[in-house]
N, C-alpha and C. Protein backbone atom coordinates (compact mmCIF):
# COMPACT_ATOMS: atom_id res chain seq x y z
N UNK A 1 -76.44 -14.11 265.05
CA UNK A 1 -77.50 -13.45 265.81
C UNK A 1 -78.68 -14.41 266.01
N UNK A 2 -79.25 -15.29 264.60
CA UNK A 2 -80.33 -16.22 265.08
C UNK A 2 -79.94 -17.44 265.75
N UNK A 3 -78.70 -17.70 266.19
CA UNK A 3 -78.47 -18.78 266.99
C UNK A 3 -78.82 -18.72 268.28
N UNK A 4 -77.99 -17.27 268.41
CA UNK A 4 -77.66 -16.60 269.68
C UNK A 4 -79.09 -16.38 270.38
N UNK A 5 -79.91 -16.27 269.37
CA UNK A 5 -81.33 -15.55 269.96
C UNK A 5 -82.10 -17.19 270.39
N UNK A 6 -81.70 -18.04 269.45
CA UNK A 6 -82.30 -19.45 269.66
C UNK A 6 -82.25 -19.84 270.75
N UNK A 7 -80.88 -19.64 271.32
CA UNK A 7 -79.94 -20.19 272.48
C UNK A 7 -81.14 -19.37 273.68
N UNK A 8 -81.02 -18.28 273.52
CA UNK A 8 -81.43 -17.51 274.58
C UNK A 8 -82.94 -17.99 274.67
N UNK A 9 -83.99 -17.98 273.61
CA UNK A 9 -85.45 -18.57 273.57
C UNK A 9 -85.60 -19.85 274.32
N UNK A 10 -84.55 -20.80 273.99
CA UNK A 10 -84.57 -21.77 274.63
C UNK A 10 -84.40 -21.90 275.74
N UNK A 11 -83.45 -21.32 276.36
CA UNK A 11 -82.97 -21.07 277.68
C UNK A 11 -84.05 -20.59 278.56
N UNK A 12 -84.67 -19.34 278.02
CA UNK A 12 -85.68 -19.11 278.96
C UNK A 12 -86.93 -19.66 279.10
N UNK A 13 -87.43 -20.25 278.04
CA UNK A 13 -88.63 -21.34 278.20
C UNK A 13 -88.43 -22.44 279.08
N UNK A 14 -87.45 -23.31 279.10
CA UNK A 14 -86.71 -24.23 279.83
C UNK A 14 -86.54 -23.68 281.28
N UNK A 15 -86.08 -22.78 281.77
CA UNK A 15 -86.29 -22.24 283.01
C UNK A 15 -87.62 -22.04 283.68
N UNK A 16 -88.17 -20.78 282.67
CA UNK A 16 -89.58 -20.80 282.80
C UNK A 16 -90.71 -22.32 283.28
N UNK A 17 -90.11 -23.36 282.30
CA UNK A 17 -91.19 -24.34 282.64
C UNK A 17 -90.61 -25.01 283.90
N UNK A 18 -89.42 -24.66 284.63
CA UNK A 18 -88.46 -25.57 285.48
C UNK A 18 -89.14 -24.94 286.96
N UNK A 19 -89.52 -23.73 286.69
CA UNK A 19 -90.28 -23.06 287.56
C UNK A 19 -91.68 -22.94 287.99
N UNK A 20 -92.57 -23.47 287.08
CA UNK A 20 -93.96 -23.20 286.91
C UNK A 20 -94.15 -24.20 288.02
N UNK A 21 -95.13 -24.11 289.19
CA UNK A 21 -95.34 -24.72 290.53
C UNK A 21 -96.66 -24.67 289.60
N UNK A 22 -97.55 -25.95 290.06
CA UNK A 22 -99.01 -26.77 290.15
C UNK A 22 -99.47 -25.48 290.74
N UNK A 23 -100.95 -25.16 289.86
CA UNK A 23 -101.69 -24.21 290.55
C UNK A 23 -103.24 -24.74 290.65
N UNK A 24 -104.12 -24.11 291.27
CA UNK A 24 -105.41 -25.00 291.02
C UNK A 24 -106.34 -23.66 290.59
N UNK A 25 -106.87 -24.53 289.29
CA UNK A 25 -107.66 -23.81 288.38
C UNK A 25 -108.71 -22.99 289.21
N UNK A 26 -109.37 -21.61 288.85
CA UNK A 26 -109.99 -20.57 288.95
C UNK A 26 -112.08 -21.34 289.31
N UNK A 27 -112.56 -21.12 289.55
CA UNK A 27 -113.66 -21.61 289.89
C UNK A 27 -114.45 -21.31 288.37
N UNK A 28 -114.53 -20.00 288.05
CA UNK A 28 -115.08 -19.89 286.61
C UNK A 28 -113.99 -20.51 285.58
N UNK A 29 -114.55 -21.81 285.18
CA UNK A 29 -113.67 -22.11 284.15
C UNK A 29 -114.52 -22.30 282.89
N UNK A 30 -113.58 -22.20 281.85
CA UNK A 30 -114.08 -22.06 280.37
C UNK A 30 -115.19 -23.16 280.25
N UNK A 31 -115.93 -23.12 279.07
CA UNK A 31 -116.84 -24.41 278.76
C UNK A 31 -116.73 -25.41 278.33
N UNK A 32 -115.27 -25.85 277.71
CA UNK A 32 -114.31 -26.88 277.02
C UNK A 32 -114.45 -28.02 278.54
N UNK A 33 -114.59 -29.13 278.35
CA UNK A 33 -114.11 -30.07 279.48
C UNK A 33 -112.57 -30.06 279.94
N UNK A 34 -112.28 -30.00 281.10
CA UNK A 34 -111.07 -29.68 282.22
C UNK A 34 -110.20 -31.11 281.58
N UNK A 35 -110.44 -32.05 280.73
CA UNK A 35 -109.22 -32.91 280.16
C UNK A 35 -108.50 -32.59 279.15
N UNK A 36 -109.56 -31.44 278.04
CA UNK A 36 -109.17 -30.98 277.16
C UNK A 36 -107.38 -30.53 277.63
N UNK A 37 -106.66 -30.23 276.24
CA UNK A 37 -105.55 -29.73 276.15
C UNK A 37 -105.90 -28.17 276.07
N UNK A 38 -104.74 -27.19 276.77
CA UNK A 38 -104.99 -25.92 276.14
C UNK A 38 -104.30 -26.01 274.55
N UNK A 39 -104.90 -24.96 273.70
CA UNK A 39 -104.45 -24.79 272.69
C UNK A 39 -103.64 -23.63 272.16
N UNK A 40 -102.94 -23.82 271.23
CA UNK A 40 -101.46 -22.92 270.38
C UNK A 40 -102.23 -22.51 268.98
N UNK A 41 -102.49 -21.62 268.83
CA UNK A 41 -103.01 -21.24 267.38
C UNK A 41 -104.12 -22.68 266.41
N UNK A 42 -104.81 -22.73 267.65
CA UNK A 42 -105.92 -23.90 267.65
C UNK A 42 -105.69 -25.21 267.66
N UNK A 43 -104.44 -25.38 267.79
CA UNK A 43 -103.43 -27.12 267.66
C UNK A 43 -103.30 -27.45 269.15
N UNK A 44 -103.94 -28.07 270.01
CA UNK A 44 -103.61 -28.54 271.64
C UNK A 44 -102.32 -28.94 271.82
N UNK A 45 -102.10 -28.64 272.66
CA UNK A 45 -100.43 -28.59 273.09
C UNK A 45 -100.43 -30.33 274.13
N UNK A 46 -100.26 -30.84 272.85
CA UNK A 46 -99.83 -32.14 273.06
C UNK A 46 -99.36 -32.63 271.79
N UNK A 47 -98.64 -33.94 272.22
CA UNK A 47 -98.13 -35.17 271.25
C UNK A 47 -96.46 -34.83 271.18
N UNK A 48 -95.61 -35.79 270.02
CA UNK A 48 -94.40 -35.81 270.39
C UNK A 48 -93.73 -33.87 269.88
N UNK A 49 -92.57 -33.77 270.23
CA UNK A 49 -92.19 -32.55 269.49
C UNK A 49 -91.56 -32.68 267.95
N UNK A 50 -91.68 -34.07 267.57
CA UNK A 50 -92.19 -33.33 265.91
C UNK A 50 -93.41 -33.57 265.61
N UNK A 51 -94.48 -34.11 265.82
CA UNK A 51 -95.46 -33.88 265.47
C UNK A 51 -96.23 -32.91 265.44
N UNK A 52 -95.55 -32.11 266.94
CA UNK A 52 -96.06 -30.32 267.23
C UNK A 52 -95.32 -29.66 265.85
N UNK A 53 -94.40 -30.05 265.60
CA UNK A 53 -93.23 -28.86 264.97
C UNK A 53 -94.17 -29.01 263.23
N UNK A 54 -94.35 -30.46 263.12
CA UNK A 54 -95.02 -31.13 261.74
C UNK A 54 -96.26 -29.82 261.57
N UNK A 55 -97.21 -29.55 262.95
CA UNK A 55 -98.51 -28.94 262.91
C UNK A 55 -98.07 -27.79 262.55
N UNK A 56 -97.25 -26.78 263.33
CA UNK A 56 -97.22 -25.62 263.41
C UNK A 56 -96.71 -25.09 262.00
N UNK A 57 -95.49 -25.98 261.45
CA UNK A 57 -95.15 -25.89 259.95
C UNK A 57 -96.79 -26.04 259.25
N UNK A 58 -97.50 -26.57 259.40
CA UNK A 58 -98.71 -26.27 258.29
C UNK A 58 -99.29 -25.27 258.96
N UNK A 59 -98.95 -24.74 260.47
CA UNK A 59 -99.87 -23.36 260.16
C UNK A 59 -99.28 -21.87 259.70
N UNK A 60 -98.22 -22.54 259.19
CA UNK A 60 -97.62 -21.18 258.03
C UNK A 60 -95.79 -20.83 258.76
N UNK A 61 -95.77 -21.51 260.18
CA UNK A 61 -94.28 -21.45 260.61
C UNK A 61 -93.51 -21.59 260.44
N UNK A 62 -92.04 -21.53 260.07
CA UNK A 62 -90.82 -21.47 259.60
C UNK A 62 -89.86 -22.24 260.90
N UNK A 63 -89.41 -23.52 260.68
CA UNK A 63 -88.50 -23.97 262.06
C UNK A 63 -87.20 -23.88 260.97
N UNK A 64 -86.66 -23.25 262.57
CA UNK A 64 -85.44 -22.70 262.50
C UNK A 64 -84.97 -23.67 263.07
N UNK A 65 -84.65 -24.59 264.14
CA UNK A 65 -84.25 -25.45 264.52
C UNK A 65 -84.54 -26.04 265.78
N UNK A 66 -83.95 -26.93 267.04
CA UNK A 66 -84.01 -27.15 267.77
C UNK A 66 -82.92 -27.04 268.99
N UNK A 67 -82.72 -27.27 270.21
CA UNK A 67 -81.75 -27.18 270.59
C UNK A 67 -82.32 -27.74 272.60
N UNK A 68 -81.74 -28.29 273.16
CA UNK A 68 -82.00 -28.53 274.35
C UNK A 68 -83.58 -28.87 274.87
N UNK A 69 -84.50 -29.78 273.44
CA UNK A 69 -85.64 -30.02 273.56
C UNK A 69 -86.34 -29.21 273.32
N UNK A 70 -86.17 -27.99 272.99
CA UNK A 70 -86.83 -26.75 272.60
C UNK A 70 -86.35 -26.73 270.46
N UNK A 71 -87.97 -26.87 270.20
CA UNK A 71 -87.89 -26.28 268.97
C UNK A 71 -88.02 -24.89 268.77
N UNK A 72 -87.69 -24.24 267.82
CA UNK A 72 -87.53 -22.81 267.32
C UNK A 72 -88.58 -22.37 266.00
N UNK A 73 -89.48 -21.46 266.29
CA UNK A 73 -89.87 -21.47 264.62
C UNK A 73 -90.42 -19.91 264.67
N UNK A 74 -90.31 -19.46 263.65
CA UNK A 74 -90.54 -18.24 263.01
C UNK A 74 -92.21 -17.80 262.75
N UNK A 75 -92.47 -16.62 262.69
CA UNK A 75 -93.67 -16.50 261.88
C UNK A 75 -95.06 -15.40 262.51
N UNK A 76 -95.85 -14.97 262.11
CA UNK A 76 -97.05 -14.35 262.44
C UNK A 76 -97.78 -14.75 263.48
N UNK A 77 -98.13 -13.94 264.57
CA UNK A 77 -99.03 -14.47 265.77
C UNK A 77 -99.59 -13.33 265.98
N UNK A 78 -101.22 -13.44 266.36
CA UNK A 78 -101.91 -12.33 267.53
C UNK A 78 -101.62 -10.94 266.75
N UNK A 79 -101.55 -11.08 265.24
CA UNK A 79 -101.22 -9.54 264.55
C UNK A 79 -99.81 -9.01 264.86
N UNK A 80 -98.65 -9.69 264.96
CA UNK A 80 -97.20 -9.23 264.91
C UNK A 80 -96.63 -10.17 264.19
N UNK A 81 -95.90 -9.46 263.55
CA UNK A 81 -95.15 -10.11 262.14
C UNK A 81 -94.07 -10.71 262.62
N UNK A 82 -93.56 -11.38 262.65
CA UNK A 82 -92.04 -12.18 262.61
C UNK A 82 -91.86 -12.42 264.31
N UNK A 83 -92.67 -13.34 264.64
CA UNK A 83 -92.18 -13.59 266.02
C UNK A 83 -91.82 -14.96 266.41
N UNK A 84 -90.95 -15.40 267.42
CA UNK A 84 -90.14 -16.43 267.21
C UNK A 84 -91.29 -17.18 268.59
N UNK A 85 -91.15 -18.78 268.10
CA UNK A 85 -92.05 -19.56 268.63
C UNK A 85 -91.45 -20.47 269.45
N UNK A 86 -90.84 -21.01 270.65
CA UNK A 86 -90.28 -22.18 271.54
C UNK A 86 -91.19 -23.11 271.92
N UNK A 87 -91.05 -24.54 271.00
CA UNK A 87 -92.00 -25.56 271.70
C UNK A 87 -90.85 -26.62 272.53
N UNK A 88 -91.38 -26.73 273.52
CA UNK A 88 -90.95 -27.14 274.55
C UNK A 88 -90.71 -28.73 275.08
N UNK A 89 -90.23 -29.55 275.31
CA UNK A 89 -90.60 -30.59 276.18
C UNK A 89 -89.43 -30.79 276.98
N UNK A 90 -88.98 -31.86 277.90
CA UNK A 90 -88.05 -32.36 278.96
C UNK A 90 -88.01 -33.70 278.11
N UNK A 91 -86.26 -33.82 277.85
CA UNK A 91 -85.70 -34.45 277.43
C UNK A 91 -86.34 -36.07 278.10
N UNK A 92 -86.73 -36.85 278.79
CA UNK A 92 -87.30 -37.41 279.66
C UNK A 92 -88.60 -37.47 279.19
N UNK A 93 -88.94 -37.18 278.90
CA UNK A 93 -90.48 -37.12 278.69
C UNK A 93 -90.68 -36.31 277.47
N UNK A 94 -90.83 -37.02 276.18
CA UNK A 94 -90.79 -36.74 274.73
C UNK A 94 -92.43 -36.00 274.68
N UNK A 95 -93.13 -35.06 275.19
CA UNK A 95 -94.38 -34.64 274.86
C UNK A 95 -94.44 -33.41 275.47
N UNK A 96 -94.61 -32.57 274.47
CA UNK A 96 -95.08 -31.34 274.50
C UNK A 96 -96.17 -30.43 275.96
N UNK A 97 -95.13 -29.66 276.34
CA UNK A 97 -95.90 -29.21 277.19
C UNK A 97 -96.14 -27.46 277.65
N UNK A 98 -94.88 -27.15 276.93
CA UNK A 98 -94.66 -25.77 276.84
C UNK A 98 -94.87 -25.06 275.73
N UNK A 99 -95.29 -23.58 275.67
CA UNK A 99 -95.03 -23.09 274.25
C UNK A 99 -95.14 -21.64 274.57
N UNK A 100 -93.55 -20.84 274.62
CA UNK A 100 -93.30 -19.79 274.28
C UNK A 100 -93.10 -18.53 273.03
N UNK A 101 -93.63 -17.40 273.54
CA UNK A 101 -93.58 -17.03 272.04
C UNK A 101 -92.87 -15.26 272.43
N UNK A 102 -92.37 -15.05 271.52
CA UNK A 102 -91.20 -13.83 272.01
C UNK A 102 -91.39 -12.73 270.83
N UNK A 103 -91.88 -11.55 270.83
CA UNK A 103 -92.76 -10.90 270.00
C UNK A 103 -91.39 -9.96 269.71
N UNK A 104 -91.34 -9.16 268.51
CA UNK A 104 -90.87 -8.55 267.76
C UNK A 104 -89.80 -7.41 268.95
N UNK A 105 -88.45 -7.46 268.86
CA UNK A 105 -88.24 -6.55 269.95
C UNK A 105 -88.67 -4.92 269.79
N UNK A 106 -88.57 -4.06 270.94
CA UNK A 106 -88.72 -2.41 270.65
C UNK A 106 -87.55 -1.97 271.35
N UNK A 107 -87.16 -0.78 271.03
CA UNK A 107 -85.81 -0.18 271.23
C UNK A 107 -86.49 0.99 271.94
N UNK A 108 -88.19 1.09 272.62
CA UNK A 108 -88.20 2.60 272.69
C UNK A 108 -89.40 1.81 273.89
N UNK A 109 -90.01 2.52 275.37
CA UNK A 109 -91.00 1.62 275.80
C UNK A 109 -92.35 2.11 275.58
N UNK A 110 -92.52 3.41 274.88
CA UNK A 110 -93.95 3.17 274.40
C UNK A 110 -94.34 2.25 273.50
N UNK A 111 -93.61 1.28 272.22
CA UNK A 111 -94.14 0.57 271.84
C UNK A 111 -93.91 -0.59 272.42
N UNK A 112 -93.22 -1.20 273.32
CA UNK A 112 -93.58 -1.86 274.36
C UNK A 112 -94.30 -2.58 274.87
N UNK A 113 -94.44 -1.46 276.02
CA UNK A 113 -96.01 -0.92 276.68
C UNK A 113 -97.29 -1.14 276.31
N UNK A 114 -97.17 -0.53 274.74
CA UNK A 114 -98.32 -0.63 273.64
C UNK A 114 -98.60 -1.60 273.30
N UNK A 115 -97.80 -2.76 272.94
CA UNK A 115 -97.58 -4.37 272.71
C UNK A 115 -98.34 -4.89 273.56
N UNK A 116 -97.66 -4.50 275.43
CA UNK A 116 -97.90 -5.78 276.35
C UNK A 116 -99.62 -5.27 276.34
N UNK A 117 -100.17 -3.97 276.57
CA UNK A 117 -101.24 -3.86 277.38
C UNK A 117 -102.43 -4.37 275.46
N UNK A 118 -102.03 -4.38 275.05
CA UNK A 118 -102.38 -5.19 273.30
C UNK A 118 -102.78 -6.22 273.71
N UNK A 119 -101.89 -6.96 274.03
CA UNK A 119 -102.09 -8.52 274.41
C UNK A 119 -102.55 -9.44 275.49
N UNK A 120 -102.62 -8.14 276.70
CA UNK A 120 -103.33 -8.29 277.67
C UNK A 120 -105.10 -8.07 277.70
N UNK A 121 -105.18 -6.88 276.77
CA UNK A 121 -106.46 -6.97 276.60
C UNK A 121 -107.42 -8.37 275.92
N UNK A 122 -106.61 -8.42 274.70
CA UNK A 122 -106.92 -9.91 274.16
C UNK A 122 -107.28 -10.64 274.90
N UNK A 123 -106.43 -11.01 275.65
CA UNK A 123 -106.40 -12.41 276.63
C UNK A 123 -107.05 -12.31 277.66
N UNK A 124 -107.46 -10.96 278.17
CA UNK A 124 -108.76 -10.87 278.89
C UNK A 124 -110.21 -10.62 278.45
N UNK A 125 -110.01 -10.51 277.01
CA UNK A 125 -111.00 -10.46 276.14
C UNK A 125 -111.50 -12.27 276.22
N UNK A 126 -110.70 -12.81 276.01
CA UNK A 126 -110.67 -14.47 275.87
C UNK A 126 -111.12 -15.12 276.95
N UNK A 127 -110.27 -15.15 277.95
CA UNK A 127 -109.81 -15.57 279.25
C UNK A 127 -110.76 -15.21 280.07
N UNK A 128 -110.82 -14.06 280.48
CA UNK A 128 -111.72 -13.56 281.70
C UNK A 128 -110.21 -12.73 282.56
N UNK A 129 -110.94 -11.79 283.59
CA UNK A 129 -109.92 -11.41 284.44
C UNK A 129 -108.58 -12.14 284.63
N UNK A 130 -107.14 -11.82 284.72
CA UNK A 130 -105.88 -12.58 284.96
C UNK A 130 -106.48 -13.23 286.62
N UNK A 131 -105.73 -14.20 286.91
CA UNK A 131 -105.84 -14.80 288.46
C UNK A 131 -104.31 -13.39 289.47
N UNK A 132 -103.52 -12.84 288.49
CA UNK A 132 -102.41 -12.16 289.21
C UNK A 132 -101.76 -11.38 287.82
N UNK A 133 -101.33 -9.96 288.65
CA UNK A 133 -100.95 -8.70 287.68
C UNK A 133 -99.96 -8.51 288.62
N UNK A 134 -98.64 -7.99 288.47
CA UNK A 134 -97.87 -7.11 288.77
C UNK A 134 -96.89 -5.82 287.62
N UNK A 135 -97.07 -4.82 287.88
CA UNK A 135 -96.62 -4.15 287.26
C UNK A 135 -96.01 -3.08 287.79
N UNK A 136 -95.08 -3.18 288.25
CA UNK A 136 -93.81 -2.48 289.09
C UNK A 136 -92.51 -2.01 288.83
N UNK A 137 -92.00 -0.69 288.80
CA UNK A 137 -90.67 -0.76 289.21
C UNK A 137 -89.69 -0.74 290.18
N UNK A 138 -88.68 -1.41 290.55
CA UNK A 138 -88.36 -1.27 291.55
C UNK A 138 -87.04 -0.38 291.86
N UNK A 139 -86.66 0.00 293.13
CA UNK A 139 -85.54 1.04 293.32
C UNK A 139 -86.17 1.82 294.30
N UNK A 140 -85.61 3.17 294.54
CA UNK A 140 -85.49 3.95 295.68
C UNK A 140 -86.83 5.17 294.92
N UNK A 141 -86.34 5.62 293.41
CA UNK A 141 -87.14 6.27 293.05
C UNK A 141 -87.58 5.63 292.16
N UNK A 142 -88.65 6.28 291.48
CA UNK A 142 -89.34 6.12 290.35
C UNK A 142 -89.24 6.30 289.10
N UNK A 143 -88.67 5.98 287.95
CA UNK A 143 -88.44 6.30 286.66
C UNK A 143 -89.56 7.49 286.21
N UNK A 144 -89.22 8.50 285.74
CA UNK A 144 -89.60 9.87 285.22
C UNK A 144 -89.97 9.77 284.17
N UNK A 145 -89.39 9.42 282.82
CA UNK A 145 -89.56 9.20 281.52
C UNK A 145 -89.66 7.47 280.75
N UNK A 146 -89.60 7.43 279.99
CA UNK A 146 -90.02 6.62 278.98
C UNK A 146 -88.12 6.03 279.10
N UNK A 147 -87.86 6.82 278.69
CA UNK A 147 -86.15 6.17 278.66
C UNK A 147 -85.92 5.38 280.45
N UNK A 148 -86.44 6.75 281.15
CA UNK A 148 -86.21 5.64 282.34
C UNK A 148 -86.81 4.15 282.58
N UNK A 149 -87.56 4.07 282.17
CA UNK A 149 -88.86 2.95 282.17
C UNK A 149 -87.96 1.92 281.54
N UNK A 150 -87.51 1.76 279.88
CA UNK A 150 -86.75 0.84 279.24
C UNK A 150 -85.87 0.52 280.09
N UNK A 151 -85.21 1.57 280.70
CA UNK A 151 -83.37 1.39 281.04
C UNK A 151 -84.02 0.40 282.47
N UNK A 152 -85.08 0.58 283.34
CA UNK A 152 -85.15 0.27 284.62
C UNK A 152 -85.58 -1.60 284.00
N UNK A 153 -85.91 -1.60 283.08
CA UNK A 153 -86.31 -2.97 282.65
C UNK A 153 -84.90 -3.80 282.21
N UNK A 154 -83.84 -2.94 281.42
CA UNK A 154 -83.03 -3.70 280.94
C UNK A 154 -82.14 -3.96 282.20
N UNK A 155 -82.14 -2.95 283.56
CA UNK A 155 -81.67 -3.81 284.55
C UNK A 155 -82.40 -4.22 285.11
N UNK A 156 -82.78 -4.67 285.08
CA UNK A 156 -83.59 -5.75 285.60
C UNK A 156 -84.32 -5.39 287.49
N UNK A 157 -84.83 -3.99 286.99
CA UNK A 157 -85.88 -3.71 288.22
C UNK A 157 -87.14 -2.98 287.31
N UNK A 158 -87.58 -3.97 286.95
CA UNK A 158 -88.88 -3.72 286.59
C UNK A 158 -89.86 -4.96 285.86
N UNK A 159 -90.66 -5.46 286.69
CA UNK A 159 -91.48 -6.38 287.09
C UNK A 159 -93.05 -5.94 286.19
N UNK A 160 -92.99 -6.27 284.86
CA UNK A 160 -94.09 -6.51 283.51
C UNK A 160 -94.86 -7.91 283.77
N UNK A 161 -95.70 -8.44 284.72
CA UNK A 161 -96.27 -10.01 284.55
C UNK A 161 -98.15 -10.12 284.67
N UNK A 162 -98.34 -10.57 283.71
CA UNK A 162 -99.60 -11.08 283.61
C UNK A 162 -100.02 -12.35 283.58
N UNK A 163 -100.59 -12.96 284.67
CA UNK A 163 -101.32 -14.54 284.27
C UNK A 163 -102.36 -14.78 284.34
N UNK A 164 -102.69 -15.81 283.72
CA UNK A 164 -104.21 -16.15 284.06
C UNK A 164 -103.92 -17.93 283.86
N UNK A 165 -104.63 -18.26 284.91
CA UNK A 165 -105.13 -19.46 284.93
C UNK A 165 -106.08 -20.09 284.90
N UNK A 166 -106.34 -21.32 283.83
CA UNK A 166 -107.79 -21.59 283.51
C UNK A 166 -107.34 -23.30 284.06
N UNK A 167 -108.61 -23.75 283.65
CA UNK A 167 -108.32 -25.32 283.61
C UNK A 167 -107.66 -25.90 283.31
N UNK A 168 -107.64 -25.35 281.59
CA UNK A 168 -106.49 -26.37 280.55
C UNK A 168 -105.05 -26.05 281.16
N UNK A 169 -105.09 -24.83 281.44
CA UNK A 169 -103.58 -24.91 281.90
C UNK A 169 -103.46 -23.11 282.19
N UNK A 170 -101.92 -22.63 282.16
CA UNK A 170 -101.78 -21.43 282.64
C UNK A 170 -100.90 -20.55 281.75
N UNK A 171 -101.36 -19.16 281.14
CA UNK A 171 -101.01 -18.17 280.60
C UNK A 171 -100.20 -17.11 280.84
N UNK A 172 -99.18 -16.50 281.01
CA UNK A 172 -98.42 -15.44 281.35
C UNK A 172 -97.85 -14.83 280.48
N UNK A 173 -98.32 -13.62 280.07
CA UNK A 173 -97.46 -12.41 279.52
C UNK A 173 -97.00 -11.76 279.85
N UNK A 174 -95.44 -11.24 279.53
CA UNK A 174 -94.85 -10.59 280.54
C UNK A 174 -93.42 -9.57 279.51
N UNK A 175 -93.05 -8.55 280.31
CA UNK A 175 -91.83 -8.13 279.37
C UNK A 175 -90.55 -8.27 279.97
N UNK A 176 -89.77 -8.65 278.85
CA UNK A 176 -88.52 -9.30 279.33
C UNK A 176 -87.33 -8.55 278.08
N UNK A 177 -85.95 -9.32 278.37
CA UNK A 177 -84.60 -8.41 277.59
C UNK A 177 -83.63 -9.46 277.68
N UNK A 178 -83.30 -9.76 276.60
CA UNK A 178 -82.00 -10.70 275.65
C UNK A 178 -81.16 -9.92 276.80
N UNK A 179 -80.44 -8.44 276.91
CA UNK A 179 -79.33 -7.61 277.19
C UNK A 179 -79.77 -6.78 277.24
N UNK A 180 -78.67 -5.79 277.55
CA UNK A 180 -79.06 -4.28 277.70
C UNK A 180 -79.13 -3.45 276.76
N UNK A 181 -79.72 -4.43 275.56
CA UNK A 181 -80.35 -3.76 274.71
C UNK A 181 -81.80 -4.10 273.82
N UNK A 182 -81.69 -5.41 273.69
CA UNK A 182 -83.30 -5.90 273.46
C UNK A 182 -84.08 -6.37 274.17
N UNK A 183 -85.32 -5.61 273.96
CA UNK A 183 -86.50 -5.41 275.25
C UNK A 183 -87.57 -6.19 274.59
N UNK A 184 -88.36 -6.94 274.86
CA UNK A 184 -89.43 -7.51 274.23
C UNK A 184 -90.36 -7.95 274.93
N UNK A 185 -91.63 -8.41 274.46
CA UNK A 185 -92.87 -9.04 275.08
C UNK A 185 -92.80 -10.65 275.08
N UNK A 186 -93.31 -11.29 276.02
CA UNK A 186 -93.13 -12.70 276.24
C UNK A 186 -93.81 -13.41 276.24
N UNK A 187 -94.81 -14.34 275.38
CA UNK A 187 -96.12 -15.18 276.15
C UNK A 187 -95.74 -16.11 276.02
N UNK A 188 -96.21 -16.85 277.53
CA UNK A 188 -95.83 -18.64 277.37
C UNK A 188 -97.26 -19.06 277.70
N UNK A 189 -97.16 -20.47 277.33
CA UNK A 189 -98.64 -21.52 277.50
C UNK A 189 -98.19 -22.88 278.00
N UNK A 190 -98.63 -22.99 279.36
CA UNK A 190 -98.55 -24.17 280.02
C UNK A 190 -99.56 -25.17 279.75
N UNK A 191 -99.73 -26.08 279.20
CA UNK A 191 -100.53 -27.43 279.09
C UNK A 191 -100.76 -27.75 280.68
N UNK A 192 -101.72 -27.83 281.21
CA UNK A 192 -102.24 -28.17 282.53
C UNK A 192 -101.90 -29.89 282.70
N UNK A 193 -102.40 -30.45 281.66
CA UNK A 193 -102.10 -31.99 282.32
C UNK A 193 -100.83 -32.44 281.00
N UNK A 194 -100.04 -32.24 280.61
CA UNK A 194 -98.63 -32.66 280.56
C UNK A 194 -97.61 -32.15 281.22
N UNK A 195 -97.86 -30.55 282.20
CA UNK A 195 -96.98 -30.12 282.62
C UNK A 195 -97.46 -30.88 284.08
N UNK A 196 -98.50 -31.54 284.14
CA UNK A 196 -98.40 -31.87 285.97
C UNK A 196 -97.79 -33.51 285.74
N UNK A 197 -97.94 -33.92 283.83
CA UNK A 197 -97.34 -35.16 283.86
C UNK A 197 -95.91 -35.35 283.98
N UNK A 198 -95.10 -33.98 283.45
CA UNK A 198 -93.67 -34.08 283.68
C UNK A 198 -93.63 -33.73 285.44
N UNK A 199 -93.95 -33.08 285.91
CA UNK A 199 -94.07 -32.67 287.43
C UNK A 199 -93.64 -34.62 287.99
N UNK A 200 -94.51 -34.99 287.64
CA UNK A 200 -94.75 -36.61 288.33
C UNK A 200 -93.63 -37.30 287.94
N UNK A 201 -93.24 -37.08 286.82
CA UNK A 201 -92.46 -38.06 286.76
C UNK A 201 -90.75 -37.64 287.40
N UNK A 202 -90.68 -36.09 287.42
CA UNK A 202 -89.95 -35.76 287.91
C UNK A 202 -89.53 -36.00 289.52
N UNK A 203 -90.91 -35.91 290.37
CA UNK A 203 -90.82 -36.31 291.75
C UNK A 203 -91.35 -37.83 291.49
N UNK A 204 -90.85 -38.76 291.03
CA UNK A 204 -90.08 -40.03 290.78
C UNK A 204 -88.94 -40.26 291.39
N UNK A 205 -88.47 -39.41 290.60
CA UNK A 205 -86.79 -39.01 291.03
C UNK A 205 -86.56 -39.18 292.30
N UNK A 206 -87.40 -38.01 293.32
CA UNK A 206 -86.94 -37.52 294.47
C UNK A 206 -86.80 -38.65 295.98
């Protein structure tokens, strides 16, 4: 099961960052200077991926392993107990630029629900207003109950996304599902200038 779940953490961070398009920062930006790194439980999301993995182990994390440039690690975040951590880089470019974090699953969507709009407040507590919200289901009708709500998520018509974009880089919380049966909350953290440094070196390539 913790492989399986590794496999899958990895997988979707790796997509996730394969996707993230250059955005340009919000006009109100934080008071930190725009070179700064954003930061992971106060550690800037830079340097190689063991030196990230070295940090996060002293801030109380448990690595479980690695797999497709994505490290794995265990542990306490944002007041939820046991949530699994994906630090990120492109094989190509040995430096940290991603960092996903995949919160405790729920089997029911009021606690959920309760989770995402938790963590949304935070981060607009922090942050300031998101730059983009969607919160939708999709189909012909509308889910009625709470069971409908889960079930419309585990197939995959129902659209949970929160971002915000600052200088250092860009934030999205969102709810997502292993299968059609574990439902969970999602936050990733884009590093603004290592993710536009893999961007570059990628359209190298092209």
């Amino acid at each position: 099961m913790k492989r399986l779940f590794l496999s899958l953490l990895t997988a979707g961070i790796l997509l996730s960052a394969q996707a993230q398009t250059q955005t340009q920062p919000q006009e109100q930006a934080p008071e930190q200077p725009a070179s700064a790194h954003l930061t992971f439980k106060g550690v800037p999301i830079d340097g190689t991926l063991n030196e990230y993995v070295a940090k996060m182990k002293s801030a109380g994390f448990s690595y479980l392993g690695t797999q497709d440039g994505t490290a794995v690690l265990q542990g306490d975040f944002a007041g939820f107990k046991g949530c699994l951590i994906g630090v990120s880089t492109l094989k190509a470019h040995n430096v940290v630029h991603t960092i996903g974090v995949i919160f405790p699953a729920c089997d029911d969507w009021s606690s959920l629900a309760q989770g995402y709009e938790l963590l949304k407040s935070m981060l607009t507590r922090k942050y300031g207003e998101p730059s983009a919200c969607v919160e939708e289901f999709q189909g012909y009708t509308q889910p009625r109950s709470d069971n409908d709500k889960l079930h419309a998520l585990q197939m995959d018509r129902c659209t949970y996304c929160t971002v915000f974009e600052i200088l250092k880089g860009d934030i999205q919380l969102s709810l997502d599902h292993r299968d059609v049966t574990t439902c969970f909350v999602k936050l990733q953290y884009w590093d603004r200038i290592n993710t536009e440094a893999v961007q570059e070196q990628a359209m190298e390539d092209l």
